[in-house]
PDB file of N, CA and C in Angstrom:
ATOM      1  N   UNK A   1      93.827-146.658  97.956  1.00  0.00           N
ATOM      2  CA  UNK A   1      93.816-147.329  99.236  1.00  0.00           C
ATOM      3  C   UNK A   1      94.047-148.822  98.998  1.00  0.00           C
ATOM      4  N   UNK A   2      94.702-149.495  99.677  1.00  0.00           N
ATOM      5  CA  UNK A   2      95.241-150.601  99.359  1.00  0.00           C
ATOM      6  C   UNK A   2      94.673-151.365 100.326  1.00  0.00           C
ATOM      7  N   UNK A   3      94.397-152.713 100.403  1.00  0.00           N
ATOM      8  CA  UNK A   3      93.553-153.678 101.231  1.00  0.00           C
ATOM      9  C   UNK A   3      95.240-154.551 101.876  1.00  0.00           C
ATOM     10  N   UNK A   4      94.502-154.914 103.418  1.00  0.00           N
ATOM     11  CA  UNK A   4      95.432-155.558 103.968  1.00  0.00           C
ATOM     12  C   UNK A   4      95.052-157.047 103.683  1.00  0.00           C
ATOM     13  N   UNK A   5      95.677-157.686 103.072  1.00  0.00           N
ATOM     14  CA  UNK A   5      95.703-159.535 102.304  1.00  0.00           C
ATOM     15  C   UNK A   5      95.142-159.806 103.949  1.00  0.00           C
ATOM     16  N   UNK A   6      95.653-160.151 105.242  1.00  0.00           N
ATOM     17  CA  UNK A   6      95.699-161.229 106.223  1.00  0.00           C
ATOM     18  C   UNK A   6      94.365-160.316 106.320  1.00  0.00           C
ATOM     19  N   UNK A   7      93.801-159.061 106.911  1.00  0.00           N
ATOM     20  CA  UNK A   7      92.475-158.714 107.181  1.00  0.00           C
ATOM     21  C   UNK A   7      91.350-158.935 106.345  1.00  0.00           C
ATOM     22  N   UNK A   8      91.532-159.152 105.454  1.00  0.00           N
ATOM     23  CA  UNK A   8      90.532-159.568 104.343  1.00  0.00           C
ATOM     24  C   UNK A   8      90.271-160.580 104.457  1.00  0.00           C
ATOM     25  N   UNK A   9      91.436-161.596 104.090  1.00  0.00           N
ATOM     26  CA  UNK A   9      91.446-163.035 104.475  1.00  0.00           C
ATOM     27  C   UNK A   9      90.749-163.231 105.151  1.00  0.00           C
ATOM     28  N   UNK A  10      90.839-162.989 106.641  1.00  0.00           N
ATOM     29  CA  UNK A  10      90.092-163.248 108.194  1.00  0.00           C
ATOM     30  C   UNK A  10      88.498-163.030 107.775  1.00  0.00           C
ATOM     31  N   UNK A  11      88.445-162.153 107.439  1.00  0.00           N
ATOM     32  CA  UNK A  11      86.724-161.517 107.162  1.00  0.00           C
ATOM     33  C   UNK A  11      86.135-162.613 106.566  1.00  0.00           C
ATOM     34  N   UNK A  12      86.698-162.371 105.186  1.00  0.00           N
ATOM     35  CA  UNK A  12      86.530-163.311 104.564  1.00  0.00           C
ATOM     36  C   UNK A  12      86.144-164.632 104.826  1.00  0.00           C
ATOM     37  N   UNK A  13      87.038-165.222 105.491  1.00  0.00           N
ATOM     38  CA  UNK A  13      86.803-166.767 106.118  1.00  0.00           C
ATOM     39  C   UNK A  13      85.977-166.894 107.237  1.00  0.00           C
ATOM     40  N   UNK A  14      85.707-165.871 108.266  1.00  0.00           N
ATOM     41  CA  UNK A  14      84.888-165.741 108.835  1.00  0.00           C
ATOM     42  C   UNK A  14      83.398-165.694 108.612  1.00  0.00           C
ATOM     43  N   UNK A  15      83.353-164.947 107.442  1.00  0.00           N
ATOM     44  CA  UNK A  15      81.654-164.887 106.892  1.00  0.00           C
ATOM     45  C   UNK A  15      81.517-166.260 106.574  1.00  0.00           C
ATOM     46  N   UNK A  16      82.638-166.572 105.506  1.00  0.00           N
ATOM     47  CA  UNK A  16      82.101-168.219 104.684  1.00  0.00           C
ATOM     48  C   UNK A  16      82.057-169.140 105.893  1.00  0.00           C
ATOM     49  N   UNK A  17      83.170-169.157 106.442  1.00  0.00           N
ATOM     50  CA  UNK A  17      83.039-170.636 107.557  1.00  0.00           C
ATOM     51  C   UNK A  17      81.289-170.509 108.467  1.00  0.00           C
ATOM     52  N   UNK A  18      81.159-169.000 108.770  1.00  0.00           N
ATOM     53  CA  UNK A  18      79.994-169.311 109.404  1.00  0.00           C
ATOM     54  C   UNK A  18      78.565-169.420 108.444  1.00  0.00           C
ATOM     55  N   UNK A  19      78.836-168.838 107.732  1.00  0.00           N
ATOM     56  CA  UNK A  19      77.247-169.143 107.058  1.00  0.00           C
ATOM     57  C   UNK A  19      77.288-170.908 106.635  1.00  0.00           C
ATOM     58  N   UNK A  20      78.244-171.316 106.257  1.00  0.00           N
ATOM     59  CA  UNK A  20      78.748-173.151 106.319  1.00  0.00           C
ATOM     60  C   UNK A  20      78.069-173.248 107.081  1.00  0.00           C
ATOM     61  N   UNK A  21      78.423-173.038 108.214  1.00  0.00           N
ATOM     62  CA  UNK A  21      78.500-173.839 109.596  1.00  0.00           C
ATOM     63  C   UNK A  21      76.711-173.687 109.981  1.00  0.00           C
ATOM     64  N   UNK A  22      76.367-172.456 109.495  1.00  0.00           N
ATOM     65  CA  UNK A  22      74.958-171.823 110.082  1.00  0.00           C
ATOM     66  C   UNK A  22      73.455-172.534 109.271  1.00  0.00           C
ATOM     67  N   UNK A  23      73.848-172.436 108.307  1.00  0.00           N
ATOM     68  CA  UNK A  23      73.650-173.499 106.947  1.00  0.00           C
ATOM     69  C   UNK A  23      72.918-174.504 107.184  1.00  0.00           C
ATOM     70  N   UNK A  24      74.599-175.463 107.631  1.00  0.00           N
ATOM     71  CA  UNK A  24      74.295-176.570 107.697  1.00  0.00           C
ATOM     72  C   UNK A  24      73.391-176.913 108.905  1.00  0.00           C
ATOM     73  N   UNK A  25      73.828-176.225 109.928  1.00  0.00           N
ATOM     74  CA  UNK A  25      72.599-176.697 111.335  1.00  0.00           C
ATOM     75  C   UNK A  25      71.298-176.036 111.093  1.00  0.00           C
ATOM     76  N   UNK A  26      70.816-175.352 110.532  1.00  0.00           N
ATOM     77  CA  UNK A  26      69.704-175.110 109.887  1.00  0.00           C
ATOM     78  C   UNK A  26      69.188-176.306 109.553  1.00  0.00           C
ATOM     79  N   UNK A  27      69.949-176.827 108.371  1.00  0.00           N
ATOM     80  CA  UNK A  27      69.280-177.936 107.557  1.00  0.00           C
ATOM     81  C   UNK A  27      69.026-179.171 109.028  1.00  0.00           C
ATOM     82  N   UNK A  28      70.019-179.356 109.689  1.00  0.00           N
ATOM     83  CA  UNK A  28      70.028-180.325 110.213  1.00  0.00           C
ATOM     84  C   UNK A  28      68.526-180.525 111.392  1.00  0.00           C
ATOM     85  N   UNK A  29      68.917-179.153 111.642  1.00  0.00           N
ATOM     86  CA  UNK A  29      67.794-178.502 112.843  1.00  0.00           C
ATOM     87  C   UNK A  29      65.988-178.982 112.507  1.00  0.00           C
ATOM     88  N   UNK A  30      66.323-178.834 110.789  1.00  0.00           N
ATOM     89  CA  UNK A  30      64.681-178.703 110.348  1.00  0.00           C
ATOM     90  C   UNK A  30      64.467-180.245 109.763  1.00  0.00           C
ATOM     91  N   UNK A  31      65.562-180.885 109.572  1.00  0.00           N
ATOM     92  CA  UNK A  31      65.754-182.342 109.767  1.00  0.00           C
ATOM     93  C   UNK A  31      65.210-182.434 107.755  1.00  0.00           C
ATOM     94  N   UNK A  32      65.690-181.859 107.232  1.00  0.00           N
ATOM     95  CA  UNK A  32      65.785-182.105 105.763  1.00  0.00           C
ATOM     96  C   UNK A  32      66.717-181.888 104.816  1.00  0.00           C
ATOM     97  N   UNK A  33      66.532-182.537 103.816  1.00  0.00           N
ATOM     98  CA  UNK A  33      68.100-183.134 103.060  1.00  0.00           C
ATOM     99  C   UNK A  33      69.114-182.113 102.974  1.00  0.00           C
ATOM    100  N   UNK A  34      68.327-181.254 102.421  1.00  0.00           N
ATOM    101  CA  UNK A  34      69.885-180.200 102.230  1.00  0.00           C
ATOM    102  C   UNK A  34      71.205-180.433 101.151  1.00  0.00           C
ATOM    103  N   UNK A  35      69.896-180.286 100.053  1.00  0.00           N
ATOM    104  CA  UNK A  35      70.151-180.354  98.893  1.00  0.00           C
ATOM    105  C   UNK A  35      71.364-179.176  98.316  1.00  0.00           C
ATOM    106  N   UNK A  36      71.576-177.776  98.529  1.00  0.00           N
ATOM    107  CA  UNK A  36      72.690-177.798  98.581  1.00  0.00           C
ATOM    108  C   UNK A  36      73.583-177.525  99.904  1.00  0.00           C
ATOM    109  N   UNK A  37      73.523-177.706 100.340  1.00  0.00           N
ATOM    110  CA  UNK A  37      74.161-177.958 101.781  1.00  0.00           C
ATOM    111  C   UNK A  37      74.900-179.510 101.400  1.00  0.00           C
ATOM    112  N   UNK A  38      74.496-180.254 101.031  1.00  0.00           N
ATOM    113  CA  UNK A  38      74.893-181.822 100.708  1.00  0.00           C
ATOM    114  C   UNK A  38      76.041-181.724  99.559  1.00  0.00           C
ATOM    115  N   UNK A  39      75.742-180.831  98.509  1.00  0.00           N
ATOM    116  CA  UNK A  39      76.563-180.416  97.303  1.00  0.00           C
ATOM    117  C   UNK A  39      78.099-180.206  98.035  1.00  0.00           C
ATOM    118  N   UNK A  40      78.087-179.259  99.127  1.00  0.00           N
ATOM    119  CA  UNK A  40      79.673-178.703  99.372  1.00  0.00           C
ATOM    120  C   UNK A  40      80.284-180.479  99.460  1.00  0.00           C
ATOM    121  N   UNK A  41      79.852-181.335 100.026  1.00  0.00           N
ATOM    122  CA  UNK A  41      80.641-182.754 100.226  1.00  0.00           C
ATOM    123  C   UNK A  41      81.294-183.134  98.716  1.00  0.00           C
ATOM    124  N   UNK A  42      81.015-182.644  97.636  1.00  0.00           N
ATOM    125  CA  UNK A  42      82.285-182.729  96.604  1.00  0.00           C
ATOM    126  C   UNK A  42      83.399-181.822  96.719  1.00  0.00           C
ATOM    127  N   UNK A  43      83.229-180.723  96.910  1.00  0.00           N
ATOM    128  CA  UNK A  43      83.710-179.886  97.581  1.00  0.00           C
ATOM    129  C   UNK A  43      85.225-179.804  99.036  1.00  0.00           C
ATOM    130  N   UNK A  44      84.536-180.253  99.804  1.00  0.00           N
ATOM    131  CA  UNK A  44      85.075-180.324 100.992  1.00  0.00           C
ATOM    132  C   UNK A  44      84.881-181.635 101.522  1.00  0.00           C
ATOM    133  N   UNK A  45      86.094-182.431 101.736  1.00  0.00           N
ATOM    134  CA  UNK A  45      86.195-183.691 101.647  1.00  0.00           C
ATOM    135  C   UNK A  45      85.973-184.008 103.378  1.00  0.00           C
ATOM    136  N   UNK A  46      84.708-184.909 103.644  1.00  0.00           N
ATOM    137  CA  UNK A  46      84.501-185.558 105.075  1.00  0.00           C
ATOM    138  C   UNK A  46      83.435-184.688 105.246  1.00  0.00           C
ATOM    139  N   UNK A  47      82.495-183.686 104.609  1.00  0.00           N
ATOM    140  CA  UNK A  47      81.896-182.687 105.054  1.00  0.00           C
ATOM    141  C   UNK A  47      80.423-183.380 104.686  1.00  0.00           C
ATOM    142  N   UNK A  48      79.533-183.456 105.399  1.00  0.00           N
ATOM    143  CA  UNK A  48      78.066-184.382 105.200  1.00  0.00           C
ATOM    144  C   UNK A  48      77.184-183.278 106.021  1.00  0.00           C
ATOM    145  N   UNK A  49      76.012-183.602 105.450  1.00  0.00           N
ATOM    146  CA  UNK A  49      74.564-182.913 106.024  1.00  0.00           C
ATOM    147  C   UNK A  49      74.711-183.445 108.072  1.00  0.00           C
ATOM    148  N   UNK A  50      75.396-182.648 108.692  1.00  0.00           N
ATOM    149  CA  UNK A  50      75.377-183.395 110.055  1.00  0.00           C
ATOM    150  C   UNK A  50      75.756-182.143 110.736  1.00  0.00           C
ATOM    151  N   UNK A  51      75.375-182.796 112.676  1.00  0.00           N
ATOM    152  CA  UNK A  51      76.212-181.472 112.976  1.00  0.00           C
ATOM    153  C   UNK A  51      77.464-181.791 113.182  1.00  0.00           C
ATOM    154  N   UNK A  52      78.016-182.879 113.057  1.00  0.00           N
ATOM    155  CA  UNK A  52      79.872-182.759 113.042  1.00  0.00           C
ATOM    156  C   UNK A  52      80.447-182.538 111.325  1.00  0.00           C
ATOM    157  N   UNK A  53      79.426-182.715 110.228  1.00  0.00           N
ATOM    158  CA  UNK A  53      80.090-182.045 109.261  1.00  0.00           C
ATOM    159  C   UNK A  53      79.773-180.482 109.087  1.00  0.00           C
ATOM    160  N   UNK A  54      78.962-179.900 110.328  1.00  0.00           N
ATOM    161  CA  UNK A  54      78.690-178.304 110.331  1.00  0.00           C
ATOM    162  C   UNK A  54      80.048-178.173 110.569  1.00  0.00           C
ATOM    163  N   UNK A  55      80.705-178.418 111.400  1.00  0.00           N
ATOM    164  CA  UNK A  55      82.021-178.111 111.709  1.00  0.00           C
ATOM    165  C   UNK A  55      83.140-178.493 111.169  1.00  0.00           C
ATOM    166  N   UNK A  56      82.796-179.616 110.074  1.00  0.00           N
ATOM    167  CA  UNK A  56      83.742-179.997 108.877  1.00  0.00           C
ATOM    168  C   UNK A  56      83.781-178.668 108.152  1.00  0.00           C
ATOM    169  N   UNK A  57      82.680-178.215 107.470  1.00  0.00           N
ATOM    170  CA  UNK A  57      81.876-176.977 106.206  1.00  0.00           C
ATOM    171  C   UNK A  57      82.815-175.625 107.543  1.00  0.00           C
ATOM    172  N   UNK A  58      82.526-175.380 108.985  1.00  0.00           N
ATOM    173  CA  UNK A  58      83.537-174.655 109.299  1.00  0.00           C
ATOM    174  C   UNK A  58      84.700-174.582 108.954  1.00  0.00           C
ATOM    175  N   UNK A  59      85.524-175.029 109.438  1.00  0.00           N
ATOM    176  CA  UNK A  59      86.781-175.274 108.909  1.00  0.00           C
ATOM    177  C   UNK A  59      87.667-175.454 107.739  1.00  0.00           C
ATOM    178  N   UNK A  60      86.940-175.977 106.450  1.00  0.00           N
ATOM    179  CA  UNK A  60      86.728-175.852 105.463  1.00  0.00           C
ATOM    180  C   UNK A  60      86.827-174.500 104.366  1.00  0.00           C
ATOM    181  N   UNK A  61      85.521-174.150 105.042  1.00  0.00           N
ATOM    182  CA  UNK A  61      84.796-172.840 104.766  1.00  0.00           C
ATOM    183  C   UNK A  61      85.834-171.741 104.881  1.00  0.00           C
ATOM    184  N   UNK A  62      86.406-171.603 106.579  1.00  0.00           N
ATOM    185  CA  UNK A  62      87.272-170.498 106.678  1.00  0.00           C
ATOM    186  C   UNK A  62      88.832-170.553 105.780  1.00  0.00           C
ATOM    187  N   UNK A  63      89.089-171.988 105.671  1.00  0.00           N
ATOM    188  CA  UNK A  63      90.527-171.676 104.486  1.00  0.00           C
ATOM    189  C   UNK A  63      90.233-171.638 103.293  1.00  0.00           C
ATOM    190  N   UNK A  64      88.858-172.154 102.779  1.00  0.00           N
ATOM    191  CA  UNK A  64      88.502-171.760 101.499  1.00  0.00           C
ATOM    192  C   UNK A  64      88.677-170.212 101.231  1.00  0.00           C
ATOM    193  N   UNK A  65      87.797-169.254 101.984  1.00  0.00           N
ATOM    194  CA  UNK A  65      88.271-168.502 101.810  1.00  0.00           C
ATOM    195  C   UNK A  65      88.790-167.607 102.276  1.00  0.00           C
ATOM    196  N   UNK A  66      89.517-167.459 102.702  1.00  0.00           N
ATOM    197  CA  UNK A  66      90.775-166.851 103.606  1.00  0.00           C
ATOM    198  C   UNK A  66      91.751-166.796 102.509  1.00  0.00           C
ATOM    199  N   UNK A  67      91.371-167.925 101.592  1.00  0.00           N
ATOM    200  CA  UNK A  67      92.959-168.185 100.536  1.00  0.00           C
ATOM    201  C   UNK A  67      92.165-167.385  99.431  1.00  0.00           C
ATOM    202  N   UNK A  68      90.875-167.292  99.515  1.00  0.00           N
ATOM    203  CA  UNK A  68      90.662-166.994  98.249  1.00  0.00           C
ATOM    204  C   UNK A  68      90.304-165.123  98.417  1.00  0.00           C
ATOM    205  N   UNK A  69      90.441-164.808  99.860  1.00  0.00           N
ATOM    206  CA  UNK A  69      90.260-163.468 100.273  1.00  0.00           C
ATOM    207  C   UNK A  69      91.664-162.653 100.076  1.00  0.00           C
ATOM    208  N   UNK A  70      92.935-163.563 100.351  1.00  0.00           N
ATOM    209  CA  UNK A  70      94.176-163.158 100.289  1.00  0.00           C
ATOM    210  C   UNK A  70      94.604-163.195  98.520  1.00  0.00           C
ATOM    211  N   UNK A  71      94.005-164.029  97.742  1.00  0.00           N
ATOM    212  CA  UNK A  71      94.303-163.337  96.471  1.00  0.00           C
ATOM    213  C   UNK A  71      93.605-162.664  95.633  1.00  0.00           C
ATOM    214  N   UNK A  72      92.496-162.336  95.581  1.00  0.00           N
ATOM    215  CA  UNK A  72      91.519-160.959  95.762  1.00  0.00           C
ATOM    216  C   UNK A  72      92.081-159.768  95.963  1.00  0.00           C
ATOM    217  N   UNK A  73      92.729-159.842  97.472  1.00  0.00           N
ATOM    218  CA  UNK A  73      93.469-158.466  97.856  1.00  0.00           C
ATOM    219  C   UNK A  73      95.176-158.220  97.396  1.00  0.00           C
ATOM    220  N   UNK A  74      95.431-159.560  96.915  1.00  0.00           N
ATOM    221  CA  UNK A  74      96.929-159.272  96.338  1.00  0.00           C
ATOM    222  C   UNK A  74      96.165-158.580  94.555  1.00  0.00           C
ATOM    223  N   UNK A  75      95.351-159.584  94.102  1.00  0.00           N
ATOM    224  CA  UNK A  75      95.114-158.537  92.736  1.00  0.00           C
ATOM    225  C   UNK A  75      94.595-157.353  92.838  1.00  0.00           C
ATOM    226  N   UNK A  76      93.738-156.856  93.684  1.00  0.00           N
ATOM    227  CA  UNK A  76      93.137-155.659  93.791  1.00  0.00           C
ATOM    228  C   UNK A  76      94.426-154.963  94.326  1.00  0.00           C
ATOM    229  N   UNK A  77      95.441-155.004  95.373  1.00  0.00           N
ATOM    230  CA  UNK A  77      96.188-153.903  95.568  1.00  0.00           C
ATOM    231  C   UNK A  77      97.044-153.770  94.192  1.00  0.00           C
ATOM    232  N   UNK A  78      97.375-154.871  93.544  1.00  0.00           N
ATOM    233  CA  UNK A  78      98.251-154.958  92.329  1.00  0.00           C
ATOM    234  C   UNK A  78      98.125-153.912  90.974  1.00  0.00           C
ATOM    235  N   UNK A  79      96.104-154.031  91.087  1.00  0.00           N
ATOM    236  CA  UNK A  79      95.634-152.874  90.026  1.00  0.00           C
ATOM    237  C   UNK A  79      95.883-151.307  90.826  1.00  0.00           C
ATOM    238  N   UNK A  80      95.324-151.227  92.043  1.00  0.00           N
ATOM    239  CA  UNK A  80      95.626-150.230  92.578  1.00  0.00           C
ATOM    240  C   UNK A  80      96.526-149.519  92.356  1.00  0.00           C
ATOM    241  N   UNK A  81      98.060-150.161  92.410  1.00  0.00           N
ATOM    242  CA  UNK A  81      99.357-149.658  92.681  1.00  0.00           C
ATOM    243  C   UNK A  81      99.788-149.102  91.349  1.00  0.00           C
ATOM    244  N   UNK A  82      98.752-149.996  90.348  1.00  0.00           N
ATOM    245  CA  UNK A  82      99.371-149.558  89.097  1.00  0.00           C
ATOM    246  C   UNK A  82      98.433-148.487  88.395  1.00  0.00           C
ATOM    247  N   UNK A  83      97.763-147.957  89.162  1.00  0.00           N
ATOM    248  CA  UNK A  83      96.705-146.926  88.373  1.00  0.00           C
ATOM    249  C   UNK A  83      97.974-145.645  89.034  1.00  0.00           C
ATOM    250  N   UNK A  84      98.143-144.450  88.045  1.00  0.00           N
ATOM    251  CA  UNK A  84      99.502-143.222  88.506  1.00  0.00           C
ATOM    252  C   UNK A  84      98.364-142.229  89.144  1.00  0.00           C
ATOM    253  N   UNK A  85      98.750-141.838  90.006  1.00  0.00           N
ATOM    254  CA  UNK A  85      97.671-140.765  91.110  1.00  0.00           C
ATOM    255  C   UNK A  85      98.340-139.915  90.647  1.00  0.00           C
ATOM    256  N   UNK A  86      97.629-139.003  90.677  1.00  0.00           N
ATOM    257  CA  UNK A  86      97.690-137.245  89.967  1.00  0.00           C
ATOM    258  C   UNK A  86      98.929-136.557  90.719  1.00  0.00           C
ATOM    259  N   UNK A  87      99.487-135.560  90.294  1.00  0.00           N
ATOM    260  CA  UNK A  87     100.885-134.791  90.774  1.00  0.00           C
ATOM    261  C   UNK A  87     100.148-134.018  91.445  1.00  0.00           C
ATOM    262  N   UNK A  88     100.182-133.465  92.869  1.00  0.00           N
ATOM    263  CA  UNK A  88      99.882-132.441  93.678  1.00  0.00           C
ATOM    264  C   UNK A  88     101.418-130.785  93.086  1.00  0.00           C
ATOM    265  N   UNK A  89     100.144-130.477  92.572  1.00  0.00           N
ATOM    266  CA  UNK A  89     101.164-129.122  92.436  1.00  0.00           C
ATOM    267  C   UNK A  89     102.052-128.570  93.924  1.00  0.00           C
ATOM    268  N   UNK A  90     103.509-128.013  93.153  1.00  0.00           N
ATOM    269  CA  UNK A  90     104.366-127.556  94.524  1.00  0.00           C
ATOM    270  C   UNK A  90     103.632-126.298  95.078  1.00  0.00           C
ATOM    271  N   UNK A  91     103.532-126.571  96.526  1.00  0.00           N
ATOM    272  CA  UNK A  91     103.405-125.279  97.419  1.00  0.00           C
ATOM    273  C   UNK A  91     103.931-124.207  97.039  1.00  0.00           C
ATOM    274  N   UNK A  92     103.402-123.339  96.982  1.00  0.00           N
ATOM    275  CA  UNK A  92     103.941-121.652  97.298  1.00  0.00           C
ATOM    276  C   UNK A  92     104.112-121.233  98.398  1.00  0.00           C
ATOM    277  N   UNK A  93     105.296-120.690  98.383  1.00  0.00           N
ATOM    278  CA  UNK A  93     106.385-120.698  99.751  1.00  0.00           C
ATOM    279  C   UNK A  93     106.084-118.338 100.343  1.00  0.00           C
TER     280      UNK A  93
END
């Protein structure tokens, strides 16, 4: 079974951008540093413990991996394709 690259992608970037995003307003919410929450700002450039860098760490988040979901599923279909699936013996007629 082979994985679709753009559906993976999507998932993919969807989980990361929101747990970013969910993360960070957490930290912000409980009004403390956000020690790694603060870390992604090497990371993802303009992105700070805030709620407009929650939505930096969004955006971010979802092409991080989206790109990194789409080559995941290009190597995984790649091994796939190359493993030989068994010969189905011919029907008897």
């Amino acid at each position: 079974m082979k994985l679709n690259g753009r559906a993976f992608g999507m998932a993919c970037g969807v989980i990361w951008g929101a747990t970013v995003f969910l993360a960070t307003l957490a930290v912000v919410v409980r009004g403390g540093t956000g020690e790694l929450t603060s870390k992604l700002g090497r990371f993802y450039i303009g992105y700070h413990t805030s709620a407009f860098g929650a939505f930096v760490g969004l955006i971010y988040g979802f092409i991080h991996a989206y790109i990194m979901g789409l080559i995941f599923a290009s190597i995984y279909n790649s091994v796939v394709s190359s493993e030989k699936t068994p010969e189905t013996p011919p029907k008897p007629e």
